[in-house]
N, C-alpha and C. Protein backbone atom coordinates (compact mmCIF):
# COMPACT_ATOMS: atom_id res chain seq x y z
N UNK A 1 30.42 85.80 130.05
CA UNK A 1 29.50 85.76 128.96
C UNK A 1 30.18 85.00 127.83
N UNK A 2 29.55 84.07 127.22
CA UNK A 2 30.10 83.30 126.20
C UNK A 2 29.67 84.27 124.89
N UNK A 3 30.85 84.14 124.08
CA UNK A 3 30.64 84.32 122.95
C UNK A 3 30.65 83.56 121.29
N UNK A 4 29.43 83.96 120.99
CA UNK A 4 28.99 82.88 119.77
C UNK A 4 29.63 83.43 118.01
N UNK A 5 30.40 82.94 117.35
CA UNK A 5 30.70 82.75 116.69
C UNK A 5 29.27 83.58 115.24
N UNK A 6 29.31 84.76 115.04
CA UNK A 6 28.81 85.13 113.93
C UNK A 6 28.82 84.42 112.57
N UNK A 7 30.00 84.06 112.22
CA UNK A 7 29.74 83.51 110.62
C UNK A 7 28.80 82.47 111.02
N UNK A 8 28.83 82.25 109.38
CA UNK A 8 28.05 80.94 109.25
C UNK A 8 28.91 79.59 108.93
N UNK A 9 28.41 78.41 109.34
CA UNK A 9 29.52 77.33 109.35
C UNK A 9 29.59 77.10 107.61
N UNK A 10 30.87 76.88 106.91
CA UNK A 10 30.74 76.69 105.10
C UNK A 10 30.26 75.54 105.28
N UNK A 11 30.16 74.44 106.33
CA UNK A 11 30.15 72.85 106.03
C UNK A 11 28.86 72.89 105.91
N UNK A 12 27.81 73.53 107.08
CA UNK A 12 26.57 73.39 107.05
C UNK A 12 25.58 74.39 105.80
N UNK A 13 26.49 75.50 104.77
CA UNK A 13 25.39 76.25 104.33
C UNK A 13 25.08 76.20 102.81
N UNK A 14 23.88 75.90 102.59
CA UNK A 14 24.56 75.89 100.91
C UNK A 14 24.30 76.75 100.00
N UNK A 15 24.51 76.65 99.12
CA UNK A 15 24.80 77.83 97.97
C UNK A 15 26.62 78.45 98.24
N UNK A 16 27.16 77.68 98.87
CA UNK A 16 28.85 78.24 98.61
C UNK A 16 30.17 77.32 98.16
N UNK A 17 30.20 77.73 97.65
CA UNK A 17 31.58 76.73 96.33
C UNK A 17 32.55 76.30 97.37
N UNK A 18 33.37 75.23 97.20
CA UNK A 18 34.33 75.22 97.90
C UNK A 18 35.79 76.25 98.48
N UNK A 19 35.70 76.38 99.72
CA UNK A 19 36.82 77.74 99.66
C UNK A 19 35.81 78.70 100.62
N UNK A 20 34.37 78.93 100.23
CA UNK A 20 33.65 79.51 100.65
C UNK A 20 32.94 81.11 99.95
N UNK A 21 33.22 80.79 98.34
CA UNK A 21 33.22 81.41 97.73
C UNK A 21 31.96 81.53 97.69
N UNK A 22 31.11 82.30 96.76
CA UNK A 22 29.13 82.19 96.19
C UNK A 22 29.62 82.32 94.82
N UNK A 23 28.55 81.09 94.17
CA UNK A 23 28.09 81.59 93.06
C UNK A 23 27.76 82.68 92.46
N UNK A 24 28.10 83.17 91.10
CA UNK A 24 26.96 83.90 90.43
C UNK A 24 25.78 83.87 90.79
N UNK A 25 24.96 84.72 90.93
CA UNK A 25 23.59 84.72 91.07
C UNK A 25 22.65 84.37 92.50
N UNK A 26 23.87 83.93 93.05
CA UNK A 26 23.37 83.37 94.80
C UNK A 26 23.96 84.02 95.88
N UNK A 27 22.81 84.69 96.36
CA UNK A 27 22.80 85.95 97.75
C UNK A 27 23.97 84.98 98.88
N UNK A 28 24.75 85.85 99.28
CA UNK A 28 25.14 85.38 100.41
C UNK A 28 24.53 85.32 101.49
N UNK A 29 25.46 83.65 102.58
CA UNK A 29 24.49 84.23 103.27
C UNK A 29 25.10 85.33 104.50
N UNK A 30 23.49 85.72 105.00
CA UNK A 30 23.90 86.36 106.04
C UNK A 30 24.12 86.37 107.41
N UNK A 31 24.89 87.19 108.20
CA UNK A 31 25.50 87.15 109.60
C UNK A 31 24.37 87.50 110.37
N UNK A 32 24.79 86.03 111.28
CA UNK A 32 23.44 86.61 112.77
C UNK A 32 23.89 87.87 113.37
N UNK A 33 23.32 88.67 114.20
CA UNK A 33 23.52 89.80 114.84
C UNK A 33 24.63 88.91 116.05
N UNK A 34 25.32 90.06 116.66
CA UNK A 34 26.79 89.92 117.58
C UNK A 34 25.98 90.27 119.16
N UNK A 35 25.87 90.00 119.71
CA UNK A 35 25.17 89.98 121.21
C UNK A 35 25.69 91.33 122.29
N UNK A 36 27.28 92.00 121.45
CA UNK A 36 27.81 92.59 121.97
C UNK A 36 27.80 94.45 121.36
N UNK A 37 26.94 94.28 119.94
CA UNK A 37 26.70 95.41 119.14
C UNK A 37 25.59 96.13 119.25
N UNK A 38 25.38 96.98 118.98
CA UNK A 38 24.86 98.23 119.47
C UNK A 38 26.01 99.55 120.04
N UNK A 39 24.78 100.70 119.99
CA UNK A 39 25.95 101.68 120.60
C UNK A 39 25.96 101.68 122.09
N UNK A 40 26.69 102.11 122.67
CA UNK A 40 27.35 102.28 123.98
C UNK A 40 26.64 103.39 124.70
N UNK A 41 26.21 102.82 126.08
CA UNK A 41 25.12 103.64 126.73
C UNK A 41 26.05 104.60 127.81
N UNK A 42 25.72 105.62 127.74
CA UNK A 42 26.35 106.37 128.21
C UNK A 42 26.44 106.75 130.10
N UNK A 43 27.61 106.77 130.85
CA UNK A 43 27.77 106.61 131.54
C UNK A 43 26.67 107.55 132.47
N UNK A 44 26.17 107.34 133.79
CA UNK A 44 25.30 107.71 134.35
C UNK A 44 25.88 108.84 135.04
N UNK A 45 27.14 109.32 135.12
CA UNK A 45 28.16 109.84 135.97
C UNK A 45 28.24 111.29 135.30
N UNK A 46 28.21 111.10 133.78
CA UNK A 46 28.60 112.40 132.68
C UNK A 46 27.30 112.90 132.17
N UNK A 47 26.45 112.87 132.93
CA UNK A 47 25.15 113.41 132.43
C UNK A 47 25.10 114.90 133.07
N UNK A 48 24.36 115.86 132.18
CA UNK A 48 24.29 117.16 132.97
C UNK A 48 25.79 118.02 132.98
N UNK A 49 25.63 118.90 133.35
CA UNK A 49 26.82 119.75 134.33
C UNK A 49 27.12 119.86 135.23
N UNK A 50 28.59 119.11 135.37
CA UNK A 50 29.42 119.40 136.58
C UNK A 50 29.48 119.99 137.64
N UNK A 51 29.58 120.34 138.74
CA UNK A 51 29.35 121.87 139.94
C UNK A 51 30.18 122.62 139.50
N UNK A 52 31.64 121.78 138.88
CA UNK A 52 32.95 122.98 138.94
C UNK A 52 32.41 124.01 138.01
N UNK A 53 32.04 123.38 136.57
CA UNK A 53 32.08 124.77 135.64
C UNK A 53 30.53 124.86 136.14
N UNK A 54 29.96 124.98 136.74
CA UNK A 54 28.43 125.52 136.87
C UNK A 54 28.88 126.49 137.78
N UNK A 55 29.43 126.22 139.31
CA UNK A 55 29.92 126.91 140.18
C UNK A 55 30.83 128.24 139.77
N UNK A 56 31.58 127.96 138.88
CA UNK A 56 32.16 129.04 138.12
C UNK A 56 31.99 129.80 137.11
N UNK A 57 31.09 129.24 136.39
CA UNK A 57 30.03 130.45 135.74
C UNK A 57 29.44 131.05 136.48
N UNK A 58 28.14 130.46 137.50
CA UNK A 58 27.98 131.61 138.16
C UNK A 58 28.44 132.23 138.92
N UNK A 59 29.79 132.09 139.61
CA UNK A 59 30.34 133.03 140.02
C UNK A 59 30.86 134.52 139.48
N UNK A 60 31.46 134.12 138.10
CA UNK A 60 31.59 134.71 136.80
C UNK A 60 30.24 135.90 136.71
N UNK A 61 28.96 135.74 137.00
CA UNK A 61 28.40 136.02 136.54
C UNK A 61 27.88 137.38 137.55
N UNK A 62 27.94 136.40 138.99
CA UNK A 62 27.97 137.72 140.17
C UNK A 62 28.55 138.37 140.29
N UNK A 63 30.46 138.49 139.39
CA UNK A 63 31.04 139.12 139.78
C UNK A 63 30.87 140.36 138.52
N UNK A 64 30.27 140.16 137.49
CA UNK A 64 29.86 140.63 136.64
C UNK A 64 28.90 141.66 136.96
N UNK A 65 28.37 141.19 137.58
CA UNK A 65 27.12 141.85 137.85
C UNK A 65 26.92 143.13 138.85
N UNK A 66 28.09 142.20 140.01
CA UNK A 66 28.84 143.27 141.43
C UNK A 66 29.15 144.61 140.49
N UNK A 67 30.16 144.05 139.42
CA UNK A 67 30.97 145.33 138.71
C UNK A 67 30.13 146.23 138.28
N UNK A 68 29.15 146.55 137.51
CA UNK A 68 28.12 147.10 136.58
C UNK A 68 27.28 147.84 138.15
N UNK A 69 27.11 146.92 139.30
CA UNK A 69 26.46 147.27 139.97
C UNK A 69 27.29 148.79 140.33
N UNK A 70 28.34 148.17 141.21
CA UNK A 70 29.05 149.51 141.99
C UNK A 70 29.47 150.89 140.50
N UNK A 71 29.91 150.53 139.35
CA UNK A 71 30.38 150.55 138.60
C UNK A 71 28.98 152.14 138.24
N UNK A 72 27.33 151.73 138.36
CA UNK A 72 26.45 152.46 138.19
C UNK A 72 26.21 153.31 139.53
N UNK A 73 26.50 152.72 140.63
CA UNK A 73 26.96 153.52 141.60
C UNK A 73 27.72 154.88 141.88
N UNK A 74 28.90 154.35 141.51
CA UNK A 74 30.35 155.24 141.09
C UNK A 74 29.49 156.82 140.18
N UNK A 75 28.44 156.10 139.59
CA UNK A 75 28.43 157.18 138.23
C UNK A 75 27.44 158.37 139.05
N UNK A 76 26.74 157.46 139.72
CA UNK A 76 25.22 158.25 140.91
C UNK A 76 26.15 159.34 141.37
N UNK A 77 26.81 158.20 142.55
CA UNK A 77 27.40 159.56 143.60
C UNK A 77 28.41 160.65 142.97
């Protein structure tokens, strides 16, 4: 991909003093947009949740659950 040069050329623009300074009273000018700006799209890979921590929450969660289970058991018998 080629890349194009944002400023503006001083030879070709006018309203700028030599050096490339502006006058009093005269807007600079302004920069074309960069072909390469914008924000950054996010990888297709890091979307969502993982298996590992999904897999291990709910495991977390059966074993949680086992406990309370037998745990209300224990209290029956």
């Amino acid at each position: 991909m080629s890349h194009v040069n944002p400023d503006p050329e001083p030879e070709r623009t006018t309203g700028l003093e030599p050096g490339g300074g502006v006058p009093p009273g005269e807007t600079p000018p302004a920069e074309s947009s960069l072909p390469e700006a914008g924000p950054r799209q996010p990888d297709a890979r890091h979307r969502g949740w993982a298996r590992t921590p999904l897999t291990l929450i709910l495991l977390l969660v059966v074993l949680i659950a086992a406990f309370f289970l037998v745990y209300a058991l224990v209290l029956i018998l």
